[in-house]
N, C-alpha and C. Protein backbone atom coordinates (compact mmCIF):
# COMPACT_ATOMS: atom_id res chain seq x y z
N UNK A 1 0.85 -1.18 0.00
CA UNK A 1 0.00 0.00 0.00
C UNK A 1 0.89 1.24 0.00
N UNK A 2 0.52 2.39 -0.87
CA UNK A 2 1.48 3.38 -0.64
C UNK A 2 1.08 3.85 0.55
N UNK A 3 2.24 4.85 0.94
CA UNK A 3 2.23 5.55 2.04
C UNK A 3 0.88 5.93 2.12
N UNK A 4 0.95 7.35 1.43
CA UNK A 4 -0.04 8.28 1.51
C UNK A 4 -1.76 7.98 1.48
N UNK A 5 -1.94 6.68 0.97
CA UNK A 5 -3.24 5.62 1.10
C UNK A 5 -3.14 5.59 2.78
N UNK A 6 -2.30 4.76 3.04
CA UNK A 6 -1.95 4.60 4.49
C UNK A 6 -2.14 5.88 5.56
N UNK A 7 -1.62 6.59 4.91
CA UNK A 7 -2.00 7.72 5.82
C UNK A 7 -2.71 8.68 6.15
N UNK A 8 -3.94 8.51 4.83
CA UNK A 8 -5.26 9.44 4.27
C UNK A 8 -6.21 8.36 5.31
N UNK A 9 -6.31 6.33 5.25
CA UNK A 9 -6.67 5.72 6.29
C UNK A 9 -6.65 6.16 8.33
N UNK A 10 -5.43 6.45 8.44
CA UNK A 10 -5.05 6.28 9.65
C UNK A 10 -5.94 7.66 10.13
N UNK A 11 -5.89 8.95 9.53
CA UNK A 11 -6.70 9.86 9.16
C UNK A 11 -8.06 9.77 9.51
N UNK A 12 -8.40 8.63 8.67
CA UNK A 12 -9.99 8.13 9.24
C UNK A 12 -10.16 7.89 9.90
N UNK A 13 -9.36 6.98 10.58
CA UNK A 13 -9.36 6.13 11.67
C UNK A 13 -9.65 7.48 13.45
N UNK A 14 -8.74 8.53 12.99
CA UNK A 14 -8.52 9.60 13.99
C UNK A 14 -9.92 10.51 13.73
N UNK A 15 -11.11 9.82 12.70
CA UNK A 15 -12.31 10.49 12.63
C UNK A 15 -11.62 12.20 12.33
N UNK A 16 -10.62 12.17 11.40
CA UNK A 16 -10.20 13.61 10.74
C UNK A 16 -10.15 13.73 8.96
N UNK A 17 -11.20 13.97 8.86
CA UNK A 17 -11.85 14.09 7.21
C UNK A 17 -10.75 15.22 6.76
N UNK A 18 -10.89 15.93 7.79
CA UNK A 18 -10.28 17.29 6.52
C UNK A 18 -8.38 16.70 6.67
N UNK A 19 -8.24 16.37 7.33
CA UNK A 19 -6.43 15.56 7.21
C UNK A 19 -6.64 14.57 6.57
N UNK A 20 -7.84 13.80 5.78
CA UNK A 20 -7.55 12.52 5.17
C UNK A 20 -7.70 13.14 3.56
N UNK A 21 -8.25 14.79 3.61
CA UNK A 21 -8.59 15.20 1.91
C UNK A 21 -7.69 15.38 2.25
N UNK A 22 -6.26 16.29 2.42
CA UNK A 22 -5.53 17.36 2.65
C UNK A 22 -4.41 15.80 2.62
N UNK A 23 -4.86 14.77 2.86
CA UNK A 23 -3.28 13.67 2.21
C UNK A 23 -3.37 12.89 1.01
N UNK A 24 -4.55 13.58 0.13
CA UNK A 24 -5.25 13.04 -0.81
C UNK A 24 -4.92 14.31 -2.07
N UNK A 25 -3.94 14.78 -1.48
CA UNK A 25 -3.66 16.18 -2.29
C UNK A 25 -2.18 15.52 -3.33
N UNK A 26 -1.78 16.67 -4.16
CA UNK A 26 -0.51 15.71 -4.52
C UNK A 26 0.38 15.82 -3.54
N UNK A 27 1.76 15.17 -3.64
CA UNK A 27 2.45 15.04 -2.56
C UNK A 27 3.24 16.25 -2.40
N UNK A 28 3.55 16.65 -3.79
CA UNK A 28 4.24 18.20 -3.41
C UNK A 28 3.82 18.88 -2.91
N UNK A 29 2.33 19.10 -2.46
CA UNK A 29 1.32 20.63 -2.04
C UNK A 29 1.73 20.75 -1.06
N UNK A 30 1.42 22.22 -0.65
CA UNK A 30 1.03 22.25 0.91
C UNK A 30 -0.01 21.99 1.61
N UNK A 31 -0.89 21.31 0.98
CA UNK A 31 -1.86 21.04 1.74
C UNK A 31 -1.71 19.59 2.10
N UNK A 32 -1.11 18.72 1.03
CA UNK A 32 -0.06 17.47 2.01
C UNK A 32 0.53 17.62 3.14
N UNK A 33 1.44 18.68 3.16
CA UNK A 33 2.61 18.89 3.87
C UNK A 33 1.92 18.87 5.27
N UNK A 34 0.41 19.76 4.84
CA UNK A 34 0.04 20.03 6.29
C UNK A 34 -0.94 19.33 6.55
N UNK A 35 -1.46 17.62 6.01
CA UNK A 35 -1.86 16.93 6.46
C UNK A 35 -1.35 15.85 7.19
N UNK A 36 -0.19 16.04 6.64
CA UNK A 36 0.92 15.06 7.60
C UNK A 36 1.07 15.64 8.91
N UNK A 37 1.62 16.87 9.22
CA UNK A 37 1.58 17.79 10.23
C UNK A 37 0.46 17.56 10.88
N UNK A 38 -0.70 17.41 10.41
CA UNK A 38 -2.19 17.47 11.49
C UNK A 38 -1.80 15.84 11.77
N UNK A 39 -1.55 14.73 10.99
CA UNK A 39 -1.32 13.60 11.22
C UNK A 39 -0.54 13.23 12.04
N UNK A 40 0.84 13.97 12.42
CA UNK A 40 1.94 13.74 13.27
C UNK A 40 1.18 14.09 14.38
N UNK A 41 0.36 15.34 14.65
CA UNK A 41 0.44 15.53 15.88
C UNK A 41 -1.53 14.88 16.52
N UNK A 42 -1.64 13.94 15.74
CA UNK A 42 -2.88 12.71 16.44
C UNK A 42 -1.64 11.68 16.94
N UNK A 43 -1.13 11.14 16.13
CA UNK A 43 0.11 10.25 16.73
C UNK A 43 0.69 10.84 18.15
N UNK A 44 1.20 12.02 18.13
CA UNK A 44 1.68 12.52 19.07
C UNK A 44 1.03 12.24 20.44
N UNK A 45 -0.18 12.56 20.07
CA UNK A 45 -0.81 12.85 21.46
C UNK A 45 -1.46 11.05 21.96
N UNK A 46 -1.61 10.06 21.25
CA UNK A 46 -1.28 8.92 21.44
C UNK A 46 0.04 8.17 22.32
N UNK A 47 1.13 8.81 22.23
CA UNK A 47 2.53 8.63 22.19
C UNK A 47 2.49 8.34 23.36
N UNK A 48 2.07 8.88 24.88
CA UNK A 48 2.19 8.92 26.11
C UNK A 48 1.53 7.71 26.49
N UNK A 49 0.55 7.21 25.78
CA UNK A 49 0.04 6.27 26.29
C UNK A 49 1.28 4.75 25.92
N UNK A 50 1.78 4.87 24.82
CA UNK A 50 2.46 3.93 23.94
C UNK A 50 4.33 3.49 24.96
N UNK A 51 4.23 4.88 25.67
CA UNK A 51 5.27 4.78 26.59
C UNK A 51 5.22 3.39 27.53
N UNK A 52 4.21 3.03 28.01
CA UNK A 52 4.13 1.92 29.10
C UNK A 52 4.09 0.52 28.43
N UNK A 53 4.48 0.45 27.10
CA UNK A 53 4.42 -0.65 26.17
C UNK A 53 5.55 -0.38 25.54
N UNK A 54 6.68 -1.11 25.70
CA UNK A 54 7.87 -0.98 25.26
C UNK A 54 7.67 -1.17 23.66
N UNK A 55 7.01 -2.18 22.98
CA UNK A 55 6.73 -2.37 21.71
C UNK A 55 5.99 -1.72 20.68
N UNK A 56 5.06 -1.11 21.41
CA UNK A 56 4.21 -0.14 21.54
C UNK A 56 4.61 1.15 20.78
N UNK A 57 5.78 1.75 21.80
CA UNK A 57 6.37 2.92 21.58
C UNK A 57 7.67 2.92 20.55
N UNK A 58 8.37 1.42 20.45
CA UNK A 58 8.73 1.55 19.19
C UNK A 58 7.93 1.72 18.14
N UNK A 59 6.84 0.98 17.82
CA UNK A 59 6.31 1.32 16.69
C UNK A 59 5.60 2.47 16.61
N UNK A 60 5.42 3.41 17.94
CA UNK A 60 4.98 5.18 17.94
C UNK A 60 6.08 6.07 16.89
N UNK A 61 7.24 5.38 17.81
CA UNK A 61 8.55 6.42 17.11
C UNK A 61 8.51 5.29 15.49
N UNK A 62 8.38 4.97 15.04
CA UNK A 62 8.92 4.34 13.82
C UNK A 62 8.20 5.30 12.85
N UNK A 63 6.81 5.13 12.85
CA UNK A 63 5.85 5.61 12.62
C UNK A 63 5.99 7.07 12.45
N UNK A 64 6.50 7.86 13.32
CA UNK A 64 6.57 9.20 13.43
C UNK A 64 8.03 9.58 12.75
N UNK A 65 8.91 8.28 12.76
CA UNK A 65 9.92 9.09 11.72
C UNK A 65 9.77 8.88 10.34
N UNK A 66 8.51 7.48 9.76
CA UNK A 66 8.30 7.40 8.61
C UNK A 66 7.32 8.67 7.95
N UNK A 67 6.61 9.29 8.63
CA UNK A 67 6.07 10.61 8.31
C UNK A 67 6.79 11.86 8.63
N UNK A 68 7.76 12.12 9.00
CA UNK A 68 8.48 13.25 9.27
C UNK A 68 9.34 12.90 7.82
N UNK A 69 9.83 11.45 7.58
CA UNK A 69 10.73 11.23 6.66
C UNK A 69 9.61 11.77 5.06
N UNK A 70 8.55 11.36 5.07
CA UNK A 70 7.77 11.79 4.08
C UNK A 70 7.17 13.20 3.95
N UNK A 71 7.56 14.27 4.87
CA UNK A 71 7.50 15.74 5.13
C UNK A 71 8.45 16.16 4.41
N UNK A 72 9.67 15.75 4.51
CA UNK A 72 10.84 15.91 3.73
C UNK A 72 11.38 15.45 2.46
N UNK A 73 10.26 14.46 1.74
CA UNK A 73 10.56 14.11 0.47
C UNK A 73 9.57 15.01 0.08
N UNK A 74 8.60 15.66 0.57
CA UNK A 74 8.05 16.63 0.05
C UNK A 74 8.27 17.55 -0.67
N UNK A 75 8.81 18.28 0.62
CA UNK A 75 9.62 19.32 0.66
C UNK A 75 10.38 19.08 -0.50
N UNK A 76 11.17 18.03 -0.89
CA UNK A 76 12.12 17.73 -1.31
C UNK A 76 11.94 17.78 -3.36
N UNK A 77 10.46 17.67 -3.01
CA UNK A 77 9.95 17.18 -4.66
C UNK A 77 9.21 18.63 -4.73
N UNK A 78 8.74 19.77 -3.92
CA UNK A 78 8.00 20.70 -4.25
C UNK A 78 9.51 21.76 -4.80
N UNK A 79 10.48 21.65 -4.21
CA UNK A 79 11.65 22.68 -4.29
C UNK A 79 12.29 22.38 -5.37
N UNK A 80 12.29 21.14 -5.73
CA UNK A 80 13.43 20.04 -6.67
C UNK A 80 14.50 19.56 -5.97
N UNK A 81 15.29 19.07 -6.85
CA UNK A 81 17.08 18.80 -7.33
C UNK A 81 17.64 20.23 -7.32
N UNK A 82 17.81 20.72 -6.14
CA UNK A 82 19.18 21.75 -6.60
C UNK A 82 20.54 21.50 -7.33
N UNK A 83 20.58 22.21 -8.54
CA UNK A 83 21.70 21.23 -9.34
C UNK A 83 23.01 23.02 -9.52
């Protein structure tokens, strides 16, 4: 499944429509950029609970660096190849 399927879902899942259009955008937009951002920070606030589950909270942080990592290919494809 691509990411961004995955993460327009998880979206749903957090009963947040307007972060599941807004990751349904292309990936360069900003309105991606800042559905991930509304997405990081539902994860976030999950996170405390994920602490008392050692397994748990790895897969909190995994999770949160595979979308920070996809903030930055963003970024990365809206700016280009600096050549």
């Amino acid at each position: 499944m691509e990411e961004r399927v995955a993460y327009g879902k998880m979206a749903i899942f957090f009963d947040d429509w307007l972060t599941s259009a807004q990751l349904s955008s292309p990936v360069d937009s900003s309105q991606y950029r800042s559905g991930l951002f509304s997405l990081l920070a539902h994860i976030s606030t999950i996170k405390a609970d994920a602490a008392k589950d050692v397994a748990g909270n790895q897969n909190i942080e995994y999770l949160i660096s595979r979308i920070r990592s996809s903030y930055g290919d963003s970024l990365y494809k809206f700016f280009g190849h600096p050549n």
